[in-house]
Structures are given as structure tokens and as C-alpha cells.
Protein backbone atom coordinates (compact mmCIF):
# COMPACT_ATOMS: atom_id res chain seq x y z
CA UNK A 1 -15.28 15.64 -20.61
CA UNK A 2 -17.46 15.64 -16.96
CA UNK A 3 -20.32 16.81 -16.81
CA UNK A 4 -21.95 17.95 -13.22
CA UNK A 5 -24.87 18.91 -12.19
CA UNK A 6 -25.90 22.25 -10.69
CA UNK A 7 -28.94 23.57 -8.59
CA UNK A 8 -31.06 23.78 -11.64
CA UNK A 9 -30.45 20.76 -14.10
CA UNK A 10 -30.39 22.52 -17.73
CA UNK A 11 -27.56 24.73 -16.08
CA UNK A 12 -24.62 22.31 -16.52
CA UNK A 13 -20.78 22.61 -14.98
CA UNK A 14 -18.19 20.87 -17.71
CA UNK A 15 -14.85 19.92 -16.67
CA UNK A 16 -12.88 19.55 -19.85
CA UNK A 17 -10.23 16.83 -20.26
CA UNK A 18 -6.71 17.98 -19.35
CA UNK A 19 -3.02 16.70 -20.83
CA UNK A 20 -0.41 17.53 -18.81
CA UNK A 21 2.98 16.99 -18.56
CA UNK A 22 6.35 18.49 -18.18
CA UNK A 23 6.13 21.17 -20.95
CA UNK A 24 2.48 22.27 -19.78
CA UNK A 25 -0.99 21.00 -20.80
CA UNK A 26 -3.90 20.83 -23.21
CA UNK A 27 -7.30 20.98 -23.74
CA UNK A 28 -10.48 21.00 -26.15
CA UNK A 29 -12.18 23.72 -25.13
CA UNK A 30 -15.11 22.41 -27.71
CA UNK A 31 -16.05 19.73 -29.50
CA UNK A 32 -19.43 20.04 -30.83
CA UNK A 33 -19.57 16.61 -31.23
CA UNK A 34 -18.05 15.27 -27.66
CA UNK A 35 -20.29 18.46 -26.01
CA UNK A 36 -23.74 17.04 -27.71
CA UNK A 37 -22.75 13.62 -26.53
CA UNK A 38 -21.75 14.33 -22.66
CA UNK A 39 -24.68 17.13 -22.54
CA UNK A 40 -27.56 16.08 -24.88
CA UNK A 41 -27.03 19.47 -26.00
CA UNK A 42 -26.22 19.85 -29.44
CA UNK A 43 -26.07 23.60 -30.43
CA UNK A 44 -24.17 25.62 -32.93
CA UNK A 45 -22.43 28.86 -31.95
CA UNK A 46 -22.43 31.89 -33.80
CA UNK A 47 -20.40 33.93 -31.94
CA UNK A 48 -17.27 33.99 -29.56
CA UNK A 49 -16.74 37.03 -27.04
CA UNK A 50 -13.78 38.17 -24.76
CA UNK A 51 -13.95 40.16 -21.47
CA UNK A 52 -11.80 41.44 -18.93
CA UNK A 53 -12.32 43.24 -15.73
CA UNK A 54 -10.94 43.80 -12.39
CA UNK A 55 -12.18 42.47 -9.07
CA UNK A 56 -14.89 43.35 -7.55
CA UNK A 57 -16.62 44.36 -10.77
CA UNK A 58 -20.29 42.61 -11.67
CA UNK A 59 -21.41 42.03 -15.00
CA UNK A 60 -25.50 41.42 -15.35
CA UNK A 61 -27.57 39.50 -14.90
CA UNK A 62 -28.56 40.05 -18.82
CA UNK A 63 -30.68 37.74 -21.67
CA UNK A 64 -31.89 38.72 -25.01
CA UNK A 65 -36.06 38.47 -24.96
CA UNK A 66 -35.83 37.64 -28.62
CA UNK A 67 -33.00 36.11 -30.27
CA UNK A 68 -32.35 34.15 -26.72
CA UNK A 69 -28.80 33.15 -26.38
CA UNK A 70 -27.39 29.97 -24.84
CA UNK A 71 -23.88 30.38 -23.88
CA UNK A 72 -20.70 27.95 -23.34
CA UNK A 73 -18.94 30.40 -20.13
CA UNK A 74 -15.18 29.90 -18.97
CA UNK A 75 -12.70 31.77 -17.63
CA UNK A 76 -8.90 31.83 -18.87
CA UNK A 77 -7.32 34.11 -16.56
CA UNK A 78 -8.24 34.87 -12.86
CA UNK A 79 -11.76 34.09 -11.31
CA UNK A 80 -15.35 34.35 -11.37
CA UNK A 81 -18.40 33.56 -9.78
CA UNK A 82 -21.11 32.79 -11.92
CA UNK A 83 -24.67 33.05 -11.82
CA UNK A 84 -27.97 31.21 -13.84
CA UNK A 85 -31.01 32.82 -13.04
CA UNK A 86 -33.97 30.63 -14.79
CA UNK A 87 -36.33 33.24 -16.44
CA UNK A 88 -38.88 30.55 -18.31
CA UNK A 89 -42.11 31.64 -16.30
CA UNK A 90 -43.46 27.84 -17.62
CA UNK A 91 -40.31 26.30 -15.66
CA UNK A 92 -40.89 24.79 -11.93
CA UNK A 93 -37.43 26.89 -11.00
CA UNK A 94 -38.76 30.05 -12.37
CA UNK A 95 -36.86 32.63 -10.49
CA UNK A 96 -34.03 29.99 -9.09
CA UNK A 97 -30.63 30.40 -9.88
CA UNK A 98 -27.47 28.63 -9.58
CA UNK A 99 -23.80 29.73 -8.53
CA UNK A 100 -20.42 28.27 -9.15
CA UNK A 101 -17.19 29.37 -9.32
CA UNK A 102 -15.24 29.33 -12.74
CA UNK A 103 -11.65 30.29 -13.23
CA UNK A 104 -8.18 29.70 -15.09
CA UNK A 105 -7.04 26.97 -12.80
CA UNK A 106 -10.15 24.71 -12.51
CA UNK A 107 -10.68 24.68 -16.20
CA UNK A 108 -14.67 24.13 -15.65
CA UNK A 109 -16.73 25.63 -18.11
CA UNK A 110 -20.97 26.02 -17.85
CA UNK A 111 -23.70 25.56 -20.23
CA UNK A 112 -26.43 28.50 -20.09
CA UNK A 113 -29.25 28.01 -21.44
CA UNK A 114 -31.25 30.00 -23.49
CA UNK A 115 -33.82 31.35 -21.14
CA UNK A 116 -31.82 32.48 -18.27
CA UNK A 117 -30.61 35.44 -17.18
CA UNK A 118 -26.35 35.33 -16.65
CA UNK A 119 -24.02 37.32 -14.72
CA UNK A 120 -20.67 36.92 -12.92
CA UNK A 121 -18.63 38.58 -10.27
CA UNK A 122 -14.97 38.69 -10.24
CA UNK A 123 -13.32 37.23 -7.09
CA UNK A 124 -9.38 37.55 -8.11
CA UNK A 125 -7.91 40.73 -9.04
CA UNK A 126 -8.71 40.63 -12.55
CA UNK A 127 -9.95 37.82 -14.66
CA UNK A 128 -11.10 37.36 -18.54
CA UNK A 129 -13.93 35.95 -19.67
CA UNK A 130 -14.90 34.01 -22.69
CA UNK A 131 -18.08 32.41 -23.88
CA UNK A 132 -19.72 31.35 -26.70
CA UNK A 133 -23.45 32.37 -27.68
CA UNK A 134 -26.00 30.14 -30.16
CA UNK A 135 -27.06 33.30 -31.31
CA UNK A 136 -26.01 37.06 -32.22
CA UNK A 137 -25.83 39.77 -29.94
CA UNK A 138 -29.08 42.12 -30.39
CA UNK A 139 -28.51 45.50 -27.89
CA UNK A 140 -32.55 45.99 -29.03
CA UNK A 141 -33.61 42.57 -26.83
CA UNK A 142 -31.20 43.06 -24.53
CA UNK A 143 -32.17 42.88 -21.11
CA UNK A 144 -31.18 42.80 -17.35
CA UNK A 145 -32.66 41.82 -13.91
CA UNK A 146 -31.20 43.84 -10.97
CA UNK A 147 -27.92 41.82 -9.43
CA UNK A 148 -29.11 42.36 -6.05
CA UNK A 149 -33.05 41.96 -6.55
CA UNK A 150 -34.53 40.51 -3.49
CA UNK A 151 -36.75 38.21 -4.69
CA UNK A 152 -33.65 36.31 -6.01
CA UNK A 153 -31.57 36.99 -3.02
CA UNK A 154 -28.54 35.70 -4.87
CA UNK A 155 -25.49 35.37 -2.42
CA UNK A 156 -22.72 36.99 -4.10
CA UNK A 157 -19.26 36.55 -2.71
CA UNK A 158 -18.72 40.33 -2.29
CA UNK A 159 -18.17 42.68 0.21
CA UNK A 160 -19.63 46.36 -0.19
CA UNK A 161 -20.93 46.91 -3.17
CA UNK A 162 -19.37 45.84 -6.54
CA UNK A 163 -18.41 47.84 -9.45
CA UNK A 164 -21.21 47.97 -11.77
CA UNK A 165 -22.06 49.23 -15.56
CA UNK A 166 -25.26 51.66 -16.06
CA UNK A 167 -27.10 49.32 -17.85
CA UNK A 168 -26.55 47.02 -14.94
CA UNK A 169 -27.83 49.96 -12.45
CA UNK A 170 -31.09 50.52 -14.33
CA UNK A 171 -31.62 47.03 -14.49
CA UNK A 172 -35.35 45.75 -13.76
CA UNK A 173 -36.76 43.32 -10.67
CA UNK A 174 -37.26 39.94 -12.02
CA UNK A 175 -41.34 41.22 -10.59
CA UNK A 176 -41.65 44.34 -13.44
CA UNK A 177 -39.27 42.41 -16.14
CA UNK A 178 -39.88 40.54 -19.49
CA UNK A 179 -39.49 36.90 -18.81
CA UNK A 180 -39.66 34.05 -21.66
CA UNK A 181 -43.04 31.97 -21.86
């Protein structure tokens, strides 16, 4: 496995390795192990989950205050592009975030950190998601900074305005929400 580097250095882009030949290809798409020796991250994850949606539609940017999740991201069908938004109010890239494209052909995965704020885009007509999280989902710590909040002045790839959840509408500015230490 590659690692690369991103805008914000905990925020890592993995590039698995791929065999390929003639009848198709293969891939680890973890090894706890091989991921705590290319990262110096060495994590356990509790819990696997599976989206789909169609293009145009934005999911987040959402953490858990308590109960913070790091997440293992990748995309197995379509497109995305992916955001890391550092919320650690201690870090000196408090408010930064970093943007990459993941999708079914590249293969590239991303570490998230526990401690920032995650959302994606899709770019392709439709595209499913998977990632992995270091700890359960808690809907009572869940929260969400505001996709298009100023002060972060992401860049999204989108024209118009993308399809978006209610949760996602109500979401806060990264200026009123609760941030991590």
C-alpha cells in the first residue's frame, strides 16, 4: 500500500495494492496490520457502513462530539469528492480542510481522523460508499457543520446547489458549533 499526503497531514490518501490480470483483479481493502505499518495508525474498527446516492447529492459534513469516529472512506462504484474538515480547536489547521477525489476506478481510500468533520459529494451519476468507523454510530453526538459555511469556503465540484438531507440543511457554522478540545 501508498500512502500520500493531503493538505492537512493526519488526513491520509491510501492507494491499495492492485493484482491484475486477464480474469480481473484484487485487492486488500484492509489489513490492520499492513495499514498500522504504512500509516502509524493502528486502530480497530467497530463498524462497517454502505451508502448509495445519485449525483449531485451531498452528504455532511458530520462528527460525533463524543464517541469521535475515525473512518477508513472508499468508494466501490461511481465517484466522490471528499472532504476533511479539521475540528480540533488545539490543532494549527483548525478550520482547514482537505479535498480529493475517491472512486471505483482509482481504488484510493482516506484515513479520517477522529476529530474532523467528513462529507462527500457525488460527481458520477450514482456512486456507493463504504467506510469503516473506530467507533459506533451515536445519532445523540451526532453533529454537522453547514456544507457551504463561509468561513470554510470549501470548493465543491458542483454546479447549483446539491441535493441535500435535513439534517444536513440545519446544520451549524463551524463559528456557533461544538468543536473537539
Amino acid at each position: 500500500m501508498k500512502v500520500l499526503p493531503t493538505e492537512i497531514p493526519e488526513v491520509l490518501l491510501i492507494e491499495p495494492k492492485v493484482f491484475g490480470d486477464a480474469r480481473g483483479w484484487f485487492y486488500e481493502s484492509h489489513n490492520r496490520r499492513a495499514f498500522a505499518q504504512a500509516t502509524g495508525v493502528d486502530v480497530e474498527f467497530v463498524q462497517d457502513n454502505h451508502s448509495r446516492s445519485s449525483r449531485g447529492v451531498l452528504r455532511g459534513l458530520h462528527y460525533q462530539i463524543r464517541q469521535p469516529q475515525g473512518k477508513l472512506v472508499r468508494v466501490i462504484a461511481g465517484e466522490v469528492w471528499d472532504v476533511a474538515v479539521d475540528l480540533r480547536r488545539g490543532s494549527p489547521r483548525f478550520g482547514r480542510w482537505a479535498g480529493f477525489t475517491l472512486s471505483a476506478e482509482s481504488k484510493r481510500m482516506a484515513w479520517i481522523p477522529a476529530g474532523f468533520a467528513h462529507g462527500f459529494v457525488v460527481t458520477s451519476d450514482s456512486a456507493e460508499f463504504l467506510y469503516k468507523t473506530t467507533d459506533y454510530y451515536a445519532p445523540e453526538h451526532e453533529r454537522a457543520i453547514l456544507w457551504n459555511d463561509p468561513q470554510l469556503a470549501i470548493r465543491w465540484p458542483i454546479e447549483g446547489e446539491p441535493l441535500v438531507g435535513d439534517k444536513d440543511r440545519r446544520a451549524s457554522l463551524l463559528r456557533d458549533a461544538e468543536v473537539f478540545p
